[in-house]
C-alpha atoms as a PDB file:
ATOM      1  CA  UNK A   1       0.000   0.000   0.000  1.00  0.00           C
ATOM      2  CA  UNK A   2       1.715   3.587  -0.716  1.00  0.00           C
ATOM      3  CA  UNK A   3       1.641   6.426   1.847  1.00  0.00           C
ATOM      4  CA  UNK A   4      -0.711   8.072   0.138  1.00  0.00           C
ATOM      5  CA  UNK A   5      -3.506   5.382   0.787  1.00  0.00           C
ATOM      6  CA  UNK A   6      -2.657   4.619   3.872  1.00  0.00           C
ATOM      7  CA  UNK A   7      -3.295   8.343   5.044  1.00  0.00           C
ATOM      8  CA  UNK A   8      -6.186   8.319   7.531  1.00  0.00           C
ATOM      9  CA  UNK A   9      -5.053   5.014   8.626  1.00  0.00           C
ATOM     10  CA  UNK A  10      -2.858   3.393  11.319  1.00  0.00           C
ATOM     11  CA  UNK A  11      -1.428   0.112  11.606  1.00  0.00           C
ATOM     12  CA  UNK A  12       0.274  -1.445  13.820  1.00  0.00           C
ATOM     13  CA  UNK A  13       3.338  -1.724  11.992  1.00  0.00           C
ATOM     14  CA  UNK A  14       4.819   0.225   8.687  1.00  0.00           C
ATOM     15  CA  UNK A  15       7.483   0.202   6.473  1.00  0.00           C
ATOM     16  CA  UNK A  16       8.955   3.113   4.640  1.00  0.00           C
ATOM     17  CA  UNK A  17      10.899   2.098   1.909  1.00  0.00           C
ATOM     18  CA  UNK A  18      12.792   4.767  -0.130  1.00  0.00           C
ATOM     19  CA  UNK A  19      14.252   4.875  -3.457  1.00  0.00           C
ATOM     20  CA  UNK A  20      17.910   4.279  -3.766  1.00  0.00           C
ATOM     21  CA  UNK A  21      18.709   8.549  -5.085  1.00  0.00           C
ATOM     22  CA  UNK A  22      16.509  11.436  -4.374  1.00  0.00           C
ATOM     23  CA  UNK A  23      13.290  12.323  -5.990  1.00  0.00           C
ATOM     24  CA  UNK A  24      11.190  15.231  -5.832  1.00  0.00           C
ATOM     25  CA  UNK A  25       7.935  13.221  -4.596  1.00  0.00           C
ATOM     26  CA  UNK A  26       9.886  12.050  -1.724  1.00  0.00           C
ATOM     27  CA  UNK A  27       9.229  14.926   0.761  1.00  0.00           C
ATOM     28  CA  UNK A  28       9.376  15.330   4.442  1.00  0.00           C
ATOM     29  CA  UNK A  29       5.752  15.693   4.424  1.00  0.00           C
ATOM     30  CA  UNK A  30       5.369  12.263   2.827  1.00  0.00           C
ATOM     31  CA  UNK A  31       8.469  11.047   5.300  1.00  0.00           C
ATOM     32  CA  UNK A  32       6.031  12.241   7.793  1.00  0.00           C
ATOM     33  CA  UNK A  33       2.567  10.587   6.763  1.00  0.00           C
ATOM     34  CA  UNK A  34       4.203   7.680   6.606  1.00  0.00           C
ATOM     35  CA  UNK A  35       5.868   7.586   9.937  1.00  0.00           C
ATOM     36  CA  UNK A  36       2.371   8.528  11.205  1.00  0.00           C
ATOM     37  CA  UNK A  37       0.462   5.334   9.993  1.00  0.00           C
ATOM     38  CA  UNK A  38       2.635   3.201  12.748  1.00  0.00           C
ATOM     39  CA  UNK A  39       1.012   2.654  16.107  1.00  0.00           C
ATOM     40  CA  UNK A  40       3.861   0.712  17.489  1.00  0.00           C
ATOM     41  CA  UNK A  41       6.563   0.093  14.713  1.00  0.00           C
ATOM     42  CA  UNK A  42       8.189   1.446  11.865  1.00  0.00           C
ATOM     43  CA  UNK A  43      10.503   0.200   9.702  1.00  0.00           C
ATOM     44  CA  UNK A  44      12.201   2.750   7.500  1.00  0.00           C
ATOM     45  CA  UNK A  45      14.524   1.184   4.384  1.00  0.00           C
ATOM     46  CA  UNK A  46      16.854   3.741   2.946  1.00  0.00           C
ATOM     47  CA  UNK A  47      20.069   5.136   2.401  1.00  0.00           C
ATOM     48  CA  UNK A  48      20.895   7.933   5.077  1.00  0.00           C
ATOM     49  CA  UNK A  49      21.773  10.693   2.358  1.00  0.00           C
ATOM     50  CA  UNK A  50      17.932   9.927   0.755  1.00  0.00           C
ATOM     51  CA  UNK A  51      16.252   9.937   4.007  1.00  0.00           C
ATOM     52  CA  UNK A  52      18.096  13.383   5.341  1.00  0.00           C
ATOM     53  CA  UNK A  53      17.580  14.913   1.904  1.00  0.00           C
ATOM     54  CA  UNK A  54      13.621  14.009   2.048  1.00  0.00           C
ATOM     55  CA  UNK A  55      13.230  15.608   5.483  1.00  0.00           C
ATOM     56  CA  UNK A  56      14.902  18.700   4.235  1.00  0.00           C
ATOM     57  CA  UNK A  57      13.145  18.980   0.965  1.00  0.00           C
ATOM     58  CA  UNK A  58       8.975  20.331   1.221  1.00  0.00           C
ATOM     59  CA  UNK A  59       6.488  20.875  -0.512  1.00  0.00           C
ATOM     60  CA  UNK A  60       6.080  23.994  -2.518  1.00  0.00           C
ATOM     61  CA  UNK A  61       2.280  24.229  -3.179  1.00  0.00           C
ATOM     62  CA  UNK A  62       0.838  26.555  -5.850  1.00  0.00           C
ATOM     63  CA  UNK A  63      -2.765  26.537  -6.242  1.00  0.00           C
ATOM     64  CA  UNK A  64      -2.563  30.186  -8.054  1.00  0.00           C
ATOM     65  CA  UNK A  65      -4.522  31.898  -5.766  1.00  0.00           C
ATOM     66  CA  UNK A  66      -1.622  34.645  -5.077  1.00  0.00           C
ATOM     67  CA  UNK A  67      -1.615  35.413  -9.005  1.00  0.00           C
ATOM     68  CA  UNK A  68      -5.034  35.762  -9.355  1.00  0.00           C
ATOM     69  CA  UNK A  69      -5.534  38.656  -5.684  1.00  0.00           C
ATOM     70  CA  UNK A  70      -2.261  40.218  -6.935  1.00  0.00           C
ATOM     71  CA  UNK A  71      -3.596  40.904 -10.660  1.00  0.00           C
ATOM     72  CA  UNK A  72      -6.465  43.060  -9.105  1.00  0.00           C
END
């Protein structure tokens, strides 16, 4: 199951498992929601370098909404 279904859920254990390099859909926020979904154990698989880098790296959300007030 991916993070992203699991969210809303909990089970009693989780596993993270990262992707060998960086990618830009690995996020802390993700890192988070994942880490989240275990009531009493996680297992996180991934190189240190990918995990630190996904902690450090958020989300930049742009719904447009600044464009559109800022245009008036």
């Amino acid at each position: 199951m991916t993070v992203h279904k699991s969210q809303g859920s909990e089970f009693d254990h989780a596993a993270l498992i990262l992707p060998s390099r960086s990618v830009p859909l690995v996020t802390r926020e993700l890192v988070y929601t994942a880490i989240t979904r275990a009531k009493r154990q996680l297992s996180i698989y991934a190189d240190e370098q990918v995990l630190t880098q996904a902690v450090v790296a958020r989300t930049e959300r742009r719904s447009g909404l600044a464009d559109i007030f800022s245009a008036r």
